[in-house]
Protein backbone atom coordinates (compact mmCIF):
# COMPACT_ATOMS: atom_id res chain seq x y z
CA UNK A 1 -2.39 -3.65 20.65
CA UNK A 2 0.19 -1.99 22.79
CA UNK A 3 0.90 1.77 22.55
CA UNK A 4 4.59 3.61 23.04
CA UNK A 5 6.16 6.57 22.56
CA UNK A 6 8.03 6.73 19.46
CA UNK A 7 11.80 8.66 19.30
CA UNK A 8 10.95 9.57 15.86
CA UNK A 9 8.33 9.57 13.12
CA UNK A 10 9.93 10.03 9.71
CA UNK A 11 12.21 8.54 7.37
CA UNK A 12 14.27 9.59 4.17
CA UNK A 13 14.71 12.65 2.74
CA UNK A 14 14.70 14.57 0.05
CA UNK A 15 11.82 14.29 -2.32
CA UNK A 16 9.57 12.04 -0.04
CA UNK A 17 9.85 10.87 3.36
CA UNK A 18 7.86 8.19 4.70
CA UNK A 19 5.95 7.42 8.22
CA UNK A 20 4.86 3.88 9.86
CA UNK A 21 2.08 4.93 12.88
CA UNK A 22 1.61 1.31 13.95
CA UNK A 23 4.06 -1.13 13.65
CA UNK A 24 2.59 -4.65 12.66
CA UNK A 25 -1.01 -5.38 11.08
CA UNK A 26 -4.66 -6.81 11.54
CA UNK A 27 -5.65 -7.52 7.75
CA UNK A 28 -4.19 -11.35 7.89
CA UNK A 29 -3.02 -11.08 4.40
CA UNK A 30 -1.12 -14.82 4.25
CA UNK A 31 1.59 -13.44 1.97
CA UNK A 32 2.46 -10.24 4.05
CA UNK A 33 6.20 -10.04 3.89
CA UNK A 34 6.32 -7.33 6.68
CA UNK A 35 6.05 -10.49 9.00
CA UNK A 36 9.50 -11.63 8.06
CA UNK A 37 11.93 -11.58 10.57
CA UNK A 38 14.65 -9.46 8.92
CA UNK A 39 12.08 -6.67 10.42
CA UNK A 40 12.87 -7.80 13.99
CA UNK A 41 10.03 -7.69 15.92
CA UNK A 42 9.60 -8.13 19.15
CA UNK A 43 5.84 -8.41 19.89
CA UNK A 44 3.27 -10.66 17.53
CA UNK A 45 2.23 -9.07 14.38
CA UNK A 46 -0.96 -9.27 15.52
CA UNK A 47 -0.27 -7.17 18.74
CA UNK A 48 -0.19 -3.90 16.80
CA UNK A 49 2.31 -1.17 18.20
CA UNK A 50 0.70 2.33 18.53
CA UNK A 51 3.31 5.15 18.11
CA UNK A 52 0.79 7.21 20.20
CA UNK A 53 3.07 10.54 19.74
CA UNK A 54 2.66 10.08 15.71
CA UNK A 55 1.01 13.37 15.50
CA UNK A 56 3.28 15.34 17.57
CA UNK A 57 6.63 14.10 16.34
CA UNK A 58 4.92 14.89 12.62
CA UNK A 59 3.96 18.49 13.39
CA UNK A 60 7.64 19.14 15.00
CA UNK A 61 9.20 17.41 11.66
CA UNK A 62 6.88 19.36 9.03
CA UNK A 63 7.58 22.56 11.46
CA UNK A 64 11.25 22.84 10.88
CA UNK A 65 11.18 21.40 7.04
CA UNK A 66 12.00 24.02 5.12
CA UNK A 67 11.06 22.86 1.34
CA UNK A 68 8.05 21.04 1.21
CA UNK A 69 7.95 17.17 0.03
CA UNK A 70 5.56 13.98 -0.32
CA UNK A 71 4.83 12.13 3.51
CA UNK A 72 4.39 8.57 2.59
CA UNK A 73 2.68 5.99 4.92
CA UNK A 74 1.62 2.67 4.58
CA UNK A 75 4.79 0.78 2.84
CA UNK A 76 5.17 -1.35 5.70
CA UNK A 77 2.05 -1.30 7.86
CA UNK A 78 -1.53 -0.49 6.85
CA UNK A 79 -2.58 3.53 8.10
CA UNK A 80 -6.28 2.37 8.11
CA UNK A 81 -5.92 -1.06 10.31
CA UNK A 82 -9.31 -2.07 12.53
CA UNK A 83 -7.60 0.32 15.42
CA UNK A 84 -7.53 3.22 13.35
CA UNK A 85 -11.93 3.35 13.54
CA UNK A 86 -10.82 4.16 17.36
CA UNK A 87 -7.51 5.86 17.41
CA UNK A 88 -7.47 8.27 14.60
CA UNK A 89 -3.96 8.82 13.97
CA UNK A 90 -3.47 8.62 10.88
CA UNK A 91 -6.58 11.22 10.43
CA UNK A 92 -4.78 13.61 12.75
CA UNK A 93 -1.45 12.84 10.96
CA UNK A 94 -3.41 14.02 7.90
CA UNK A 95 -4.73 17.09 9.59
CA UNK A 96 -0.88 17.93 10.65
CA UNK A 97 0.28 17.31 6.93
CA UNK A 98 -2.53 19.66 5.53
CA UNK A 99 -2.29 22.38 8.02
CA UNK A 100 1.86 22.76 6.86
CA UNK A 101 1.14 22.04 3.39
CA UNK A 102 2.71 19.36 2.17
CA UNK A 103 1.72 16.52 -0.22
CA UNK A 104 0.99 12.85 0.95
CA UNK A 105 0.93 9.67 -0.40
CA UNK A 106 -1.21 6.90 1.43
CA UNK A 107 -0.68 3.14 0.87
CA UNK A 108 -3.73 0.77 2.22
CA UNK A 109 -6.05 -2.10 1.24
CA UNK A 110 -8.79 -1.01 3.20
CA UNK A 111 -11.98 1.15 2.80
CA UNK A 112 -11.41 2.65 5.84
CA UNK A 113 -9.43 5.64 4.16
CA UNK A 114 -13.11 7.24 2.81
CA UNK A 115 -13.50 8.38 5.94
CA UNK A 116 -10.65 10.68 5.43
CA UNK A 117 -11.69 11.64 1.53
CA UNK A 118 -11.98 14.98 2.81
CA UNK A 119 -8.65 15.47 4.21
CA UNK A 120 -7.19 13.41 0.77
CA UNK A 121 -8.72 16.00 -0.95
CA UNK A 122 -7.97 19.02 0.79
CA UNK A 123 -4.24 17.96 0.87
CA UNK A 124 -4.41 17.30 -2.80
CA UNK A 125 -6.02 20.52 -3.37
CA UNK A 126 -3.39 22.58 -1.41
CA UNK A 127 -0.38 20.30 -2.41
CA UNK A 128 -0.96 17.05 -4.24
CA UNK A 129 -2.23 13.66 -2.57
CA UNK A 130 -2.02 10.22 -4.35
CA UNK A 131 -4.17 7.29 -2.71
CA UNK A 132 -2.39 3.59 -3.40
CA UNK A 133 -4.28 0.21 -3.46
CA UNK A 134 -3.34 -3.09 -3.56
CA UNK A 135 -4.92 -5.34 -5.92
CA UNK A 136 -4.28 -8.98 -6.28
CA UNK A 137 -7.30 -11.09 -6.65
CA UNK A 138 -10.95 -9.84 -8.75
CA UNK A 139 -12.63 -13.14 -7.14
CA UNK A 140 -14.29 -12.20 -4.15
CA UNK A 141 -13.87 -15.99 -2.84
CA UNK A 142 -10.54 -16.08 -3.28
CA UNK A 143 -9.70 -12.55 -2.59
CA UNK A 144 -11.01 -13.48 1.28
CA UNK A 145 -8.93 -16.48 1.72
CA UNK A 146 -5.76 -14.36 0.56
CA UNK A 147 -6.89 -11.21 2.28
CA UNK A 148 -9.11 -12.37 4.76
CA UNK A 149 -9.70 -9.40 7.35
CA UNK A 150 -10.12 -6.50 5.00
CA UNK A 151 -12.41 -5.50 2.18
CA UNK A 152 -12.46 -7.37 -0.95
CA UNK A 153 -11.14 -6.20 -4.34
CA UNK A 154 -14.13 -4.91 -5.89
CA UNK A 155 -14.63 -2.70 -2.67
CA UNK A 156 -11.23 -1.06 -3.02
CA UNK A 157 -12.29 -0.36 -6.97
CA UNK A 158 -14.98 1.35 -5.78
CA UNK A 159 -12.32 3.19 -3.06
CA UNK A 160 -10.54 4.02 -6.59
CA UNK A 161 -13.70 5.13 -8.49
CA UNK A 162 -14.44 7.67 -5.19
CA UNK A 163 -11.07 9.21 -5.73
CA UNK A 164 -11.59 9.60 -9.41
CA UNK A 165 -14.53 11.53 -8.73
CA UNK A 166 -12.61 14.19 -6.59
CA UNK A 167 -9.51 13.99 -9.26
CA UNK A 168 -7.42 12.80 -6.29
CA UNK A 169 -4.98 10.78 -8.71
CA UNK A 170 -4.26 6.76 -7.51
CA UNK A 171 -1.41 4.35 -7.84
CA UNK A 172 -2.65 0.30 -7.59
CA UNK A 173 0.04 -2.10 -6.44
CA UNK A 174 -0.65 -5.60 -8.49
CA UNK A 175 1.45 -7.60 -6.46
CA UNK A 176 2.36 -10.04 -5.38
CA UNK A 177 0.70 -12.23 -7.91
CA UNK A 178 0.67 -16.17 -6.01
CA UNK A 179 2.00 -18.80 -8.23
CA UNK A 180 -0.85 -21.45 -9.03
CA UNK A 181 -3.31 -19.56 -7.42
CA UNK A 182 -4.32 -15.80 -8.64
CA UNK A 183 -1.14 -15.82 -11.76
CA UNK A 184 -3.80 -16.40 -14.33
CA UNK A 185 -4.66 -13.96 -17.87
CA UNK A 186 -8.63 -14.17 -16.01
CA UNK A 187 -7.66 -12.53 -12.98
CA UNK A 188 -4.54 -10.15 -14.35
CA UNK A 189 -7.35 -8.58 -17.25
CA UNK A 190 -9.95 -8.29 -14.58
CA UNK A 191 -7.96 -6.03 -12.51
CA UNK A 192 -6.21 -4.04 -15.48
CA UNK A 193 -10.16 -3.35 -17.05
CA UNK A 194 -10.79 -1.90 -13.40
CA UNK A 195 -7.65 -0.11 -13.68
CA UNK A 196 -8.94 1.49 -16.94
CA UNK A 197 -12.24 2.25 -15.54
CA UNK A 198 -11.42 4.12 -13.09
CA UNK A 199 -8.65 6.11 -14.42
CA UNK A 200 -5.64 5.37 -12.35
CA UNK A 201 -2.46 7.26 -12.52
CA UNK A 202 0.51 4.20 -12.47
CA UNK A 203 0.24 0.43 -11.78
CA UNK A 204 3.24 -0.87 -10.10
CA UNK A 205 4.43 -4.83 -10.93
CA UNK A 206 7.88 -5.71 -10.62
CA UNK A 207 7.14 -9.01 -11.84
CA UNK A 208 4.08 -11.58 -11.85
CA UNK A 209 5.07 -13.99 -8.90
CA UNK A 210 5.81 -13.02 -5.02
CA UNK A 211 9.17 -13.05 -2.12
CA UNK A 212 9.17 -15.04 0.79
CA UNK A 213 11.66 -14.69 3.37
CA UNK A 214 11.80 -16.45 7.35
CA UNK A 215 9.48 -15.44 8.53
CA UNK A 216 6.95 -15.14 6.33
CA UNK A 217 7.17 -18.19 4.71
CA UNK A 218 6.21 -20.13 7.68
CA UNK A 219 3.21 -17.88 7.62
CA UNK A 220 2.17 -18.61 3.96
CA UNK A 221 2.97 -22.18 4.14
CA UNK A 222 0.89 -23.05 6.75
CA UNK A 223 -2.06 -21.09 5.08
CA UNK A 224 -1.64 -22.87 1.91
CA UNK A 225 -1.66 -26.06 4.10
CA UNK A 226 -4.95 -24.73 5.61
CA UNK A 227 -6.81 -23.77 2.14
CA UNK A 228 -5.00 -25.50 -0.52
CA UNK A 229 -3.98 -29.00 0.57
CA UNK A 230 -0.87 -30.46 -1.69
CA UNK A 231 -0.15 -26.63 -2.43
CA UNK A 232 2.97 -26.11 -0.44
CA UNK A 233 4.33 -29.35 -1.83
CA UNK A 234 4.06 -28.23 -5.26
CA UNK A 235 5.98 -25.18 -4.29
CA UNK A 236 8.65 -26.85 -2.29
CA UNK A 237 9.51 -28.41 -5.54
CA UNK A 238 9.22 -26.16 -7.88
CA UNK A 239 11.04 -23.17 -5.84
CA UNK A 240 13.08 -24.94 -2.60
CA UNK A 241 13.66 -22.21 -0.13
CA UNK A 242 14.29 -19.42 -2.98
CA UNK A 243 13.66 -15.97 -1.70
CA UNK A 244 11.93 -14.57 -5.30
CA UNK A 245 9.15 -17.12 -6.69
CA UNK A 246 8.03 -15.97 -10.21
CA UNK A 247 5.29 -17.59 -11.84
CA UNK A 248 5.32 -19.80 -14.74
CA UNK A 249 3.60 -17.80 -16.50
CA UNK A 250 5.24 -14.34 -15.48
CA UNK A 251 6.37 -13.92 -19.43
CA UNK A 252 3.27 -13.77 -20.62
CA UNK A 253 1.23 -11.82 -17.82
CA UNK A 254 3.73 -9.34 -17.83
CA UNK A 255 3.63 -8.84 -21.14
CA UNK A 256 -0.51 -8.57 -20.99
CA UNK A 257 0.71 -5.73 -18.37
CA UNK A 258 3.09 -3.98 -20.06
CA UNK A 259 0.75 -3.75 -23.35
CA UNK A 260 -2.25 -2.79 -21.55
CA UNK A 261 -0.62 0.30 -19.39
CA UNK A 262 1.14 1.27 -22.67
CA UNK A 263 -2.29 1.47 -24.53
CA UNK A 264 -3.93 3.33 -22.03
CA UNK A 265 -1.32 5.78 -20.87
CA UNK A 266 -0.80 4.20 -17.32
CA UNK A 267 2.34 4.44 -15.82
CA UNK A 268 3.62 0.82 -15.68
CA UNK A 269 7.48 1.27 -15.03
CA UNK A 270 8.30 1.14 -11.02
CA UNK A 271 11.07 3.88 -11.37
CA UNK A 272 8.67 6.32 -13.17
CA UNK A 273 5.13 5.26 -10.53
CA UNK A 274 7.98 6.22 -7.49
CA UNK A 275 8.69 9.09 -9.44
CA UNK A 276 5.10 10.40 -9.63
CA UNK A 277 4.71 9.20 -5.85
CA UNK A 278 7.69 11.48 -4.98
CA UNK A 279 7.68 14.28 -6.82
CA UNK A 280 6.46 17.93 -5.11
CA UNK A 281 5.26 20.46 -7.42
CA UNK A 282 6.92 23.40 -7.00
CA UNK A 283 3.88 25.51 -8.30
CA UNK A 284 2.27 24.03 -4.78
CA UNK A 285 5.22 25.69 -3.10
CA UNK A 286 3.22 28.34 -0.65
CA UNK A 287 2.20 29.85 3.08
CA UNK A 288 0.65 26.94 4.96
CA UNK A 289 -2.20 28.10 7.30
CA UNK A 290 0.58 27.88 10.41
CA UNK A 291 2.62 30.35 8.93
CA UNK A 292 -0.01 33.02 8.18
């Protein structure tokens, strides 16, 4: 890793902003698209970029915010990477968006983030916090050829079950879904009955397949090369160089989806989970500890 000092921290406005502390990623996911190169950058992926100033450009944003809003982090890079057990940024990011009050919303795949429960639930107990895990594979064997540097599936369900118990509410991501490999009704019903379980909030899907872009697909290919010999043939044919790569069976595992959320009263439609993700209560609205 390689640290620098960032110009700024945040991005957007309005009803949520968002935050990336490191810039690239450890976990060695082999369909990350954040490794394409429409991202530009300029050191390995691997090579993580520490914006060492994180907390300080955070504190002078929140300071001179004058209506409160959700602080996002973890759309493109993972907040609890391997160098976050040393660093601690993202706790002291936490600490910063606690201390002014405002809500966050945290975006990982790791277990790393119960170290921070406390903060999650202070924040949502002040404001509102909502955790976000990705879930794409129930088999554990699978799940660490797809995933292989960070903790399996039924680990993050237990992440989810953790959060349930302090009513911090959670959004899963079920995607992307790998054509031939995870897109089966087995895997899709193993993750929804989780889902269930452990009382999450929303479930975003756009569809049952996965996007790969330069980049990336270089990246994936030569995994599937690695673990699933004749793979990238089959989807060389089946897709050529297309940028979206549904799955034949995206009808009816989406369907499965759709039905399931509906029945249960999970939040299934992307517009409405980004609405929950960015939306402030105003009855939240009041003196953070720097002000008093």
């Amino acid at each position: 890793m390689h640290f620098v000092d960032a110009k700024g921290i945040l991005t957007g406005s309005g009803g949520g902003c968002g935050m990336n502390i490191y810039r690239g990623c450890s976990h060695g996911c082999i369909y990350c698209d954040s490794r394409s190169k429409c991202y530009q950058f300029t050191h390995d992926f691997e090579d993580i970029e520490v914006k060492q100033n994180a907390p300080q450009l955070l504190e002078a944003a929140l300071r001179s915010k004058r209506k409160k809003a959700m602080i996002g982090t973890g759309a493109m890079s993972d907040p609890y990477m391997h160098c976050e057990e040393k660093l601690g940024l993202t706790r002291r990011c936490l600490e910063i968006i606690s201390g002014y009050g405002f809500g966050a919303a945290v975006q990982t795949k790791s277990d790393r983030i119960l170290r921070d429960i406390d903060l999650l639930d202070e924040i949502n107990k002040k404001a509102k916090c909502v955790v976000q895990m990705t879930l794409t594979t129930y088999d554990d064997e699978l799940c660490s050829i797809l995933e292989p540097n960070v903790c399996n599936t039924k680990r993050r369900i237990m992440v989810l079950e953790e959060m349930q118990k302090r009513q911090i509410p959670t959004v899963v991501w079920l995607t992307p879904i790998l054509p031939f490999i995870n897109d089966t009704e087995e895997n899709i019903r193993a993750i929804l009955d989780e889902c269930i379980r452990v009382g999450v909030k929303g479930i975003i899907c756009y569809d049952m397949g996965l996007t790969l872009r330069e980049g990336d697909r270089e990246y994936y290919y030569a995994a599937l090369d690695k673990h699933f010999p004749g793979m990238k043939l089959r989807y060389i044919k089946e897709y050529g160089n297309a940028y979206e790569l549904p799955s034949p069976h995206s009808r009816e595992l989406m369907h499965i989806f759709r039905q399931t959320c509906k029945e249960h009263g999970i939040l299934y439609k992307p517009d409405e989970c980004f609405k929950y993700l960015h939306e402030f209560p105003d009855r939240y609205e009041q003196l953070s500890i720097f002000d008093m």
